[in-house]
Protein backbone atom coordinates (compact mmCIF):
# COMPACT_ATOMS: atom_id res chain seq x y z
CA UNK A 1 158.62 85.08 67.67
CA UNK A 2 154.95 86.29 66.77
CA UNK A 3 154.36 87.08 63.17
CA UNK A 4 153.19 90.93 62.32
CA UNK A 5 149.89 89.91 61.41
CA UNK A 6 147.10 89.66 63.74
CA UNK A 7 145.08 86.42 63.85
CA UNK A 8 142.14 85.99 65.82
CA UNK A 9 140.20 83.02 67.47
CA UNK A 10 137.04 83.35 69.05
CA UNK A 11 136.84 80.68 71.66
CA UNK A 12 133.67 80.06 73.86
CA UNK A 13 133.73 78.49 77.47
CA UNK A 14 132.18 74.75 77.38
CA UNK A 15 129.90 75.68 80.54
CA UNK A 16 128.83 78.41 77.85
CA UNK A 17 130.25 81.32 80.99
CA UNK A 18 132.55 83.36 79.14
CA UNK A 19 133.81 84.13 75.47
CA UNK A 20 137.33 84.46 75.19
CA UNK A 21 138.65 86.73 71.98
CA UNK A 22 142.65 85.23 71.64
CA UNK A 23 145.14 87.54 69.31
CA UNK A 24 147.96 86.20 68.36
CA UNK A 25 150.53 88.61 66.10
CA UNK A 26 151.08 92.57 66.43
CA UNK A 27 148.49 94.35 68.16
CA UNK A 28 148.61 98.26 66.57
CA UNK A 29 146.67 101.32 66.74
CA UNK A 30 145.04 100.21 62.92
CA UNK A 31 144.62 96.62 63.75
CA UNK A 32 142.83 97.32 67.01
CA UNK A 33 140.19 99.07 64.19
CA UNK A 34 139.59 95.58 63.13
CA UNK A 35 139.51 93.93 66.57
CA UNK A 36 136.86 96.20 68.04
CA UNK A 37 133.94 95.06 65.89
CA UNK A 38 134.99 91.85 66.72
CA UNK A 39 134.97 92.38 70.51
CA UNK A 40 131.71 94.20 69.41
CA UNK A 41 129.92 91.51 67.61
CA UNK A 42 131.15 88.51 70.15
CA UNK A 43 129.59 90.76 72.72
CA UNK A 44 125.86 91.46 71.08
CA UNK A 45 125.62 87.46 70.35
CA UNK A 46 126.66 86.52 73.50
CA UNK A 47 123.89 87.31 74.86
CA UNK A 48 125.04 89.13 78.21
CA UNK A 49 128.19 85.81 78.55
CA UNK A 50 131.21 87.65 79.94
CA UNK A 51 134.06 89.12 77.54
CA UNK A 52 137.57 88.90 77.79
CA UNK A 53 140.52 89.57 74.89
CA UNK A 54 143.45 87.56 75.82
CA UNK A 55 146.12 88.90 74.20
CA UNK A 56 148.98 87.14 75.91
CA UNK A 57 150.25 85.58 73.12
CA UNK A 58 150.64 89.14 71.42
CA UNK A 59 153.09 92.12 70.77
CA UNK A 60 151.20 95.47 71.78
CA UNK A 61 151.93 98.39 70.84
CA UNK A 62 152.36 100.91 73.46
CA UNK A 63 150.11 103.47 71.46
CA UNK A 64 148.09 100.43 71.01
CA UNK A 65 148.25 100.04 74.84
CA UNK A 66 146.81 103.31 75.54
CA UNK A 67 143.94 102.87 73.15
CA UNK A 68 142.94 99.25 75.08
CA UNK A 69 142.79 100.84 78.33
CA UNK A 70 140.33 103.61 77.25
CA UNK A 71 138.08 100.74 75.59
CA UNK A 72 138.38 98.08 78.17
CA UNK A 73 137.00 100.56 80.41
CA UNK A 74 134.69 102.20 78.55
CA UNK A 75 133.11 98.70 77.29
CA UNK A 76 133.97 96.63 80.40
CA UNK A 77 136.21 94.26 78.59
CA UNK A 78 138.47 92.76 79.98
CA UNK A 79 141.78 92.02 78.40
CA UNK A 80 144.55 89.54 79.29
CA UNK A 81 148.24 90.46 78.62
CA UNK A 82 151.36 88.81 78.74
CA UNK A 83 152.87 88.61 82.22
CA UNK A 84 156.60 89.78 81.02
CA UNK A 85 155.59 92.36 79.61
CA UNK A 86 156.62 94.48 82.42
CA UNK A 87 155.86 97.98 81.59
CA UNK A 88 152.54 97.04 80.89
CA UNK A 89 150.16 95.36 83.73
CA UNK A 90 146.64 93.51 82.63
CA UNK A 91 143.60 95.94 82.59
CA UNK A 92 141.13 95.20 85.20
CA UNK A 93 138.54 92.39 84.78
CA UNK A 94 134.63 92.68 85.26
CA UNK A 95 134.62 90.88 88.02
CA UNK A 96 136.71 93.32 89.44
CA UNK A 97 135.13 96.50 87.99
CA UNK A 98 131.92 95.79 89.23
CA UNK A 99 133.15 95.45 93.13
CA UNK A 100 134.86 98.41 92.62
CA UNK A 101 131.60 100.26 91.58
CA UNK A 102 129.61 98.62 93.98
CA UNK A 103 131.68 99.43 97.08
């Protein structure tokens, strides 16, 4: 069972590729205002490393579901979701974004 609270581990690939944000807890409409500057800040000293949230280990929200679609598009962010959560699927990667807009 995952605790209410939202705790949040910045974790960094060792071949220094990609930046994973990890959320463990509830993920809600007001604690996605505090994850965003994370996602935010991770991204600006990154400097141009690939993104993802990984919140697999998390409860969302379904308003909060809504609300990470819009972003992860918007800021081509990926984010990782737990694979029984069957009314919800995992928002598109980059990787996968970019084909997309180059084909």
């Amino acid at each position: 069972m995952t605790s209410d609270k939202l705790s949040v581990v910045v974790r960094v690939d060792v071949d220094g590729e990609q930046i994973q944000i990890a959320a463990t807890g509830r993920v809600t409409t007001s604690s996605l205002q505090g994850l965003y500057p994370v996602v935010q800040r991770t991204k600006s000293l990154g400097s141009g490393l690939d993104v993802e949230m990984d919140l697999s280990e998390a409860t969302v929200d379904a308003d909060a579901m809504d609300e990470l679609q819009i972003y992860s598009e918007l800021y081509e962010v990926p984010v990782r979701l737990a694979a029984e959560a069957a009314n919800v699927t995992a928002l598109p990667t980059r990787a996968a974004h970019l084909a997309t807009a180059a084909a």
